[in-house]
Every structure is written in C-alpha cells, then in structure tokens.
Protein backbone atom coordinates (compact mmCIF):
# COMPACT_ATOMS: atom_id res chain seq x y z
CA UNK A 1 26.95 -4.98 1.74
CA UNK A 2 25.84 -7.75 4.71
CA UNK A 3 22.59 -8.47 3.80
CA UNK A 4 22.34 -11.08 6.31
CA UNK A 5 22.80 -10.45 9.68
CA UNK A 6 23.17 -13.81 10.79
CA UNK A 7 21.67 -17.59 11.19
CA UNK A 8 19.75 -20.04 13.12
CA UNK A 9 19.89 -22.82 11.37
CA UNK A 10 17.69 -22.18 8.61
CA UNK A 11 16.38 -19.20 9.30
CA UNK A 12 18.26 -15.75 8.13
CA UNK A 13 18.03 -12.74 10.07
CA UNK A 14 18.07 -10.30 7.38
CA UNK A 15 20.14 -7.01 8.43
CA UNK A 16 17.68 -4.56 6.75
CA UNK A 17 14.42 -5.56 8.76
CA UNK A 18 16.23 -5.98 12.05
CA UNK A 19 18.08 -1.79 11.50
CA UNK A 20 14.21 -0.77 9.93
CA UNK A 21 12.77 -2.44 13.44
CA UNK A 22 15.55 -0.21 15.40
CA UNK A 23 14.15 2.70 14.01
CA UNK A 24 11.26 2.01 14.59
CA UNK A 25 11.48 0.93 18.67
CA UNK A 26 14.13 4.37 18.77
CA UNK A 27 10.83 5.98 16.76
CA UNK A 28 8.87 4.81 19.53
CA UNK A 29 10.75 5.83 22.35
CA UNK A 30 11.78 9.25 21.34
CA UNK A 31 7.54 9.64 21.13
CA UNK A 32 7.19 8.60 24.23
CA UNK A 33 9.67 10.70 25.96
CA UNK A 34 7.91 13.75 25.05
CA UNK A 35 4.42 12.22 25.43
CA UNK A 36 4.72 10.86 29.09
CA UNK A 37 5.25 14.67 30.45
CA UNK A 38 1.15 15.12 29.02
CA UNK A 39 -0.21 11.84 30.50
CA UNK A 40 0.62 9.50 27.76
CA UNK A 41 1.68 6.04 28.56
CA UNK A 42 4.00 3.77 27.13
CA UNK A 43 1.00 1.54 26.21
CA UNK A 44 -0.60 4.05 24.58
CA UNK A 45 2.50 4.70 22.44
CA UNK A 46 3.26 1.23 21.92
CA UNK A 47 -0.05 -0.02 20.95
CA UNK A 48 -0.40 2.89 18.45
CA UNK A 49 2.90 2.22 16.94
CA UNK A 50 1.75 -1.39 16.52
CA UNK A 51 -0.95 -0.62 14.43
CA UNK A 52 0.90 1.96 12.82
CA UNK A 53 3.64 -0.51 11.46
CA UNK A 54 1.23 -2.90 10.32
CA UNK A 55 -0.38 -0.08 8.32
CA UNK A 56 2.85 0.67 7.07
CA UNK A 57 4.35 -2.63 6.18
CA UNK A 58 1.08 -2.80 3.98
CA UNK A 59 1.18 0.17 2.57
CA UNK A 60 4.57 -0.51 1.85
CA UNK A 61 4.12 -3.17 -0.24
CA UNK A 62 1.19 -1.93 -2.14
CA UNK A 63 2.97 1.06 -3.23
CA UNK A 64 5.89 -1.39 -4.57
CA UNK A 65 3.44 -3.86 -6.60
CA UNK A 66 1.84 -0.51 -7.97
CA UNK A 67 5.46 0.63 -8.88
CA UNK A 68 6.72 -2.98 -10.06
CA UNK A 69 3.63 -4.83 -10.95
CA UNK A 70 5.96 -6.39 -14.12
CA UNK A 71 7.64 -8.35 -11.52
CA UNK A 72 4.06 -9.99 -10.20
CA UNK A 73 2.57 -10.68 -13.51
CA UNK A 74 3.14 -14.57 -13.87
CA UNK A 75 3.29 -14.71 -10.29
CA UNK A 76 0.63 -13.36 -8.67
CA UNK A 77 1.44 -15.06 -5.20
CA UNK A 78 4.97 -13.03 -4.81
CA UNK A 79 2.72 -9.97 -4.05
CA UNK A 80 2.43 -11.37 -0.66
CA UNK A 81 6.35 -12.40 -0.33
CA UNK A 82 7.47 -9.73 2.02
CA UNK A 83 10.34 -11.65 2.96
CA UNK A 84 11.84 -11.59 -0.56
CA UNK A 85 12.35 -7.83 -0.43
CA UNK A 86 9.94 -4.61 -1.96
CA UNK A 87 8.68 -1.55 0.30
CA UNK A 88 8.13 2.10 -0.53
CA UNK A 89 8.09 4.32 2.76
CA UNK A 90 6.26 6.92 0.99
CA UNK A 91 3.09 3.87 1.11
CA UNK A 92 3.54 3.01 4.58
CA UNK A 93 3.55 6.74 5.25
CA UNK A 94 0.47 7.22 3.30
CA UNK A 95 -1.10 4.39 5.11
CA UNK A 96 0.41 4.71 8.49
CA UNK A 97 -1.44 8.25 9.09
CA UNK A 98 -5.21 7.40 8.58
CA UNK A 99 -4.34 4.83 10.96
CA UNK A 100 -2.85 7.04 13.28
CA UNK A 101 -5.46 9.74 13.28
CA UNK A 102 -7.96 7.26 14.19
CA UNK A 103 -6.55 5.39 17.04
CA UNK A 104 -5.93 8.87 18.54
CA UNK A 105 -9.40 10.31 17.84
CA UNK A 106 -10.66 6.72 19.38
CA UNK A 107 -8.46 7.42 22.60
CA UNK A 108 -9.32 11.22 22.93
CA UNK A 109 -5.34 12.04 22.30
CA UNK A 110 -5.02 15.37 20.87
CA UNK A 111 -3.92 14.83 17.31
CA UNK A 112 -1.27 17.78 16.38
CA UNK A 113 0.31 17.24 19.65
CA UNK A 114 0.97 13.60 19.27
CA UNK A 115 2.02 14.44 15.56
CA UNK A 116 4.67 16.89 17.29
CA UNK A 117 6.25 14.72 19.81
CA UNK A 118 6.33 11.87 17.00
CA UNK A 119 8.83 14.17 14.43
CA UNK A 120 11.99 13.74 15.86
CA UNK A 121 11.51 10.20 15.99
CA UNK A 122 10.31 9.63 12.54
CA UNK A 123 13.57 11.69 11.78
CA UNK A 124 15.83 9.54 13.87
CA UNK A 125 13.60 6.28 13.04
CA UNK A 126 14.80 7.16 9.04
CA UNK A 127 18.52 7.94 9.94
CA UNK A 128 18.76 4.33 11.30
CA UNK A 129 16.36 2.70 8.93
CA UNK A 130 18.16 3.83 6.09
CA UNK A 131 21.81 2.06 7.15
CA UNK A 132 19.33 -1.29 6.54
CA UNK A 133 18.75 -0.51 2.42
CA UNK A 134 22.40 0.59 2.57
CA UNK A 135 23.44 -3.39 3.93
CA UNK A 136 20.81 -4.71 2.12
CA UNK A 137 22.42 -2.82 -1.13
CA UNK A 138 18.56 -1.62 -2.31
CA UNK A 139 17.43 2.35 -2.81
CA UNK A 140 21.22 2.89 -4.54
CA UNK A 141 22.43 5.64 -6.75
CA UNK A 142 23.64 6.16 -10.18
CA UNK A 143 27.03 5.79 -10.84
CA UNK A 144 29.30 7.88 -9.65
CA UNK A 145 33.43 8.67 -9.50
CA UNK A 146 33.87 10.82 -5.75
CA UNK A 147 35.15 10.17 -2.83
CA UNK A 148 32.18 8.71 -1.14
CA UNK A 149 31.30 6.26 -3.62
CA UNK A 150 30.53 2.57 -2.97
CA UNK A 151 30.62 -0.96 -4.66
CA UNK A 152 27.99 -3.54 -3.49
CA UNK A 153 28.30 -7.23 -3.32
CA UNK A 154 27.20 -10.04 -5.53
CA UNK A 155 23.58 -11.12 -4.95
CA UNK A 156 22.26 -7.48 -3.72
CA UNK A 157 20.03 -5.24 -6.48
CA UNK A 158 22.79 -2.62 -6.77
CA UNK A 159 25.64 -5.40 -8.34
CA UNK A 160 22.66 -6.74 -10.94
CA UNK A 161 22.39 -3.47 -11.90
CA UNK A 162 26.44 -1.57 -11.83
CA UNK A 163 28.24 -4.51 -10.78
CA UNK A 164 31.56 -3.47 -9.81
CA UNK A 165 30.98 0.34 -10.71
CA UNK A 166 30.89 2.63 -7.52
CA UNK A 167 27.58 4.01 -7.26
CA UNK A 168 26.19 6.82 -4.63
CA UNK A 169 25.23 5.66 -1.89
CA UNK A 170 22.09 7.62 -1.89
CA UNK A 171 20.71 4.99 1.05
CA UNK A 172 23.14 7.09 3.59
CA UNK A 173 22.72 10.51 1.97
CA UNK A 174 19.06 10.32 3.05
CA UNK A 175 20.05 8.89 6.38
CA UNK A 176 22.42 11.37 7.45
CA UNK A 177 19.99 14.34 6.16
CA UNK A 178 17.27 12.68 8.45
CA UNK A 179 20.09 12.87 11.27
CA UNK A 180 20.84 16.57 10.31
CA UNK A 181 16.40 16.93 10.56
CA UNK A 182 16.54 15.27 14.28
CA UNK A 183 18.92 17.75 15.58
CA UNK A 184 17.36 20.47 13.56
CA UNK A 185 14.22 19.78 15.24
CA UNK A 186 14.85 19.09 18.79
CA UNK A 187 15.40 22.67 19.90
CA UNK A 188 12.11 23.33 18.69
CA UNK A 189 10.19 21.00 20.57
CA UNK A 190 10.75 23.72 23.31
CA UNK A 191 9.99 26.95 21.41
CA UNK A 192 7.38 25.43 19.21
CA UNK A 193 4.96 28.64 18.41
CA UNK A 194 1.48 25.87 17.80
CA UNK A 195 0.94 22.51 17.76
CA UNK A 196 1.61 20.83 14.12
CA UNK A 197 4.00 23.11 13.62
CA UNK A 198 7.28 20.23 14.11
CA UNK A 199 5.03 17.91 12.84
CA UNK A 200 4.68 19.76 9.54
CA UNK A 201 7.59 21.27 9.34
CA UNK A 202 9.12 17.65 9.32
CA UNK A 203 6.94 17.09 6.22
CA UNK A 204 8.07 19.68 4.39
CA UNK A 205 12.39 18.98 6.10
CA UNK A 206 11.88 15.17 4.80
CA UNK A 207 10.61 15.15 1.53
CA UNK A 208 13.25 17.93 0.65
CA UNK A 209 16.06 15.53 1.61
CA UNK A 210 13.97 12.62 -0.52
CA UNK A 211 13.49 15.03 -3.35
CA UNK A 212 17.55 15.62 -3.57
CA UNK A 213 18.39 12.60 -3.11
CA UNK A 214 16.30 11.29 -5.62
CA UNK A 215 18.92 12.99 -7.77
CA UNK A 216 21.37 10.79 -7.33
CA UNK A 217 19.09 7.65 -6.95
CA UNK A 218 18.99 4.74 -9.50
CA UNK A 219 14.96 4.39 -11.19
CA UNK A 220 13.88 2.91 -14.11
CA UNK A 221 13.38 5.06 -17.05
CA UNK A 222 9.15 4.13 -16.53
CA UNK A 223 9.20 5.84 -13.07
CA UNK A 224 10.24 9.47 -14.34
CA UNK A 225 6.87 11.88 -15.40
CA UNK A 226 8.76 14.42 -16.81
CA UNK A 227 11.56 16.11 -14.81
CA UNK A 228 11.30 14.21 -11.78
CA UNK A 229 10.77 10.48 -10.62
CA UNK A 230 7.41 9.36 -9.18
CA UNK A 231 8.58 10.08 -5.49
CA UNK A 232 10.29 13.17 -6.16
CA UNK A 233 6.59 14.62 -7.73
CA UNK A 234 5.14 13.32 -4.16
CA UNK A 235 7.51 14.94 -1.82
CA UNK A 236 6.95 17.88 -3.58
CA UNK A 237 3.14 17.41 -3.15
CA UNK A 238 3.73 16.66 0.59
CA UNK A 239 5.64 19.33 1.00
CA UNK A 240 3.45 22.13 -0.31
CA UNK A 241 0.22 20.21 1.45
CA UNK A 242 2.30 20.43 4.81
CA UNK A 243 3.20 24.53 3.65
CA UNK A 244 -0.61 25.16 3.35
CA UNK A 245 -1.80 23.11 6.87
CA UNK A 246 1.09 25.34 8.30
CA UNK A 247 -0.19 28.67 7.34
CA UNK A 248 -3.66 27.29 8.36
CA UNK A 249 -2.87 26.13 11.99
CA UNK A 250 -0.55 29.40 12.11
CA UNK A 251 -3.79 31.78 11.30
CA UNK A 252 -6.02 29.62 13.44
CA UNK A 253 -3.47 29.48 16.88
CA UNK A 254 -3.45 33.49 16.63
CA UNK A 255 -7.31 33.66 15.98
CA UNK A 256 -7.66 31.65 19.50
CA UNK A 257 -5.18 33.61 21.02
CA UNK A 258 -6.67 37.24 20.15
C-alpha cells in the first residue's frame, strides 16, 4: 500500500522494516517491564534482544532462499540482498531461540521465566510487525469478494500476482489475532500456575492464528505437502512440541511442590 515510508535523498526508508523494528523495540520493552521487578536490567534485555534480531534477520533469510531458491539460481549474490525484500518469521524464530537460550544460560537468567515475561511482547511485537507486510503488500491472501477485502498498488508482490482483484488481507488477520493473543495473555502473567507456562502457551496461541490464516494466504502450488502449506505443517509441529513441554513442566512444578 506505502511501501516507502519516506526519503533522504537517495536513500528510502522502507515502511515494512521501520513497523517490523517497532515491534520489535515495543517487544523489548514489554520484556523488560516484567523482567525489571526480578533484577533484570534494561541492558540485559537490550543486549539479548540484539543478538536475538541478528539471529533472526538470518534465520529469516535462510528460511526464504530454502523456500525460493528459483529466485537465487543465476544470481547467487541476491541471497545476501536483504534490502530487496524475503524473510520467513518462522526462520528467525527457529534461529532466534538457540540464541536466546544461550545468552541466558551465559548470564545465569532463569530460562522459562525470561521466556514468560517475553510472550506478550512477541504477541504485541507481531500485531505491529504485521501492519509492515500489509504496506509493503507481501504475505497477501487469495482472492476474495467480502467486505474486508483489499487491492494493492502497482510495484508491490500482491498487484504482480491479482492486480486489481481484492485479495484478503491475511497480513492484518494475523496481526489482529496476535493483538487478540496479547490481551489474552496479560491476565495470566499474574495467575500463571509454572514458569513456561505463557511462554508455551503462546506457542501453541500463535501458530494457531498462522495455521488459519494460512487459509486464506496466497503460496505457490510447490509449497503445499498435502493438505497444508509448508508453514501451516510447522505450526502444527510447534504447537504439539509446545503441548508436550507443557504437560512436562506441569508434572515437574507439582513433583517440586509435593
């Protein structure tokens, strides 16, 4: 829709990476608010979520070559053209945690605690993160003939692909079912019955919104196995992984509490 944000000069300030960075400072802060009542600094949180979006922004990427390598073939080069576009949050998730887990073990920060206070703000991070795709007219839906339809401008992936058809604007569904998560979640920060439990339950809250959406989304024919697209077959695998570490943590917070 506005790709661009605006220009100096030369240089464009593209409207999807400055809403994704948003996200990711509101990310940050929501973290923080809950970790400074155990101790945790702002340098802490901020130095881990440095690493954590480098991990991610590679992660990213390598999960998009995987998905598009056709586009990279004669141009091997592209791969590192970040600035032209192509990320997959599932790969910056995938890469983001090993990262995570071992700046905390490295700084004696209890894992599953951190992982709690960080769920509402990967929920609101993602309800502001995905307004970016939606200017940036990328992640879009099939066609579609409702009320909430939308048309995207020349230039963005959504016209090459429908042109002037309305499409779903699967980019917001996801966003505002991330907002729906944050609120969802934020009353249980008090109440919560063990640590991991937010954490995980946001695992299993997320990828169900994904896996809908995914419904509606546009993918090319090679990225369905089956039933399902590729990402739909992960959040389902995140989803029961995040079921089983919840029974386990459940069973092992009342062992230590008999």
């Amino acid at each position: 829709m506005h790709p661009i944000l605006f220009r100096i000069g030369g240089l464009e300030i593209r409207t999807w990476g400055v809403l994704v960075l948003l996200g990711f400072l509101a990310g940050l802060e929501v973290t923080y608010y809950y970790a400074k009542k155990h101790g945790i600094t702002r340098d802490n949180v901020y130095d881990l979520g440095f690493w954590v979006i480098i991990a991610s922004i590679i992660g990213a990427r390598v999960f998009y070559i995987l998905y598009n390598f056709h586009e990279f073939k004669h141009n091997l080069w592209e791969m590192f053209a970040i600035w032209h576009g192509g990320m997959v949050f599932l790969g910056g998730f995938f890469f983001a945690i090993p990262t995570a887990i071992y700046y905390l073990k490295k700084h004696n920060i209890p894992i599953w605690k951190f992982a709690d206070w960080t769920a509402p703000g990967f929920a609101l991070g993602m309800f502001i993160g995905r307004w970016g795709c939606f200017f940036n007219g990328c992640c879009f839906g099939h066609a579609c003939h409702g009320t909430f339809c939308a048309v995207f401008k020349p230039g963005s992936e959504a016209f090459q692909v429908f042109g002037n058809t309305p499409i779903h604007p699967t980019q917001l569904y996801e966003s505002f079912g991330n907002l729906i998560i944050f609120f969802i979640l934020l009353p249980i920060m008090k109440k919560k019955p063990y640590d991991g439990f937010v954490f995980l339950l946001y695992l299993i809250l997320g990828p169900l919104v994904r896996f809908i959406d995914d419904f509606y989304r546009y993918y090319e024919s090679y990225k369905y196995y089956g039933p399902f697209d590729v990402n739909q077959w992960i959040s389902l695998g995140i989803m029961l992984i995040s079921l089983i570490l919840m029974i386990y943590l459940y069973k092992r917070s009342k062992r230590q509490n008999a």
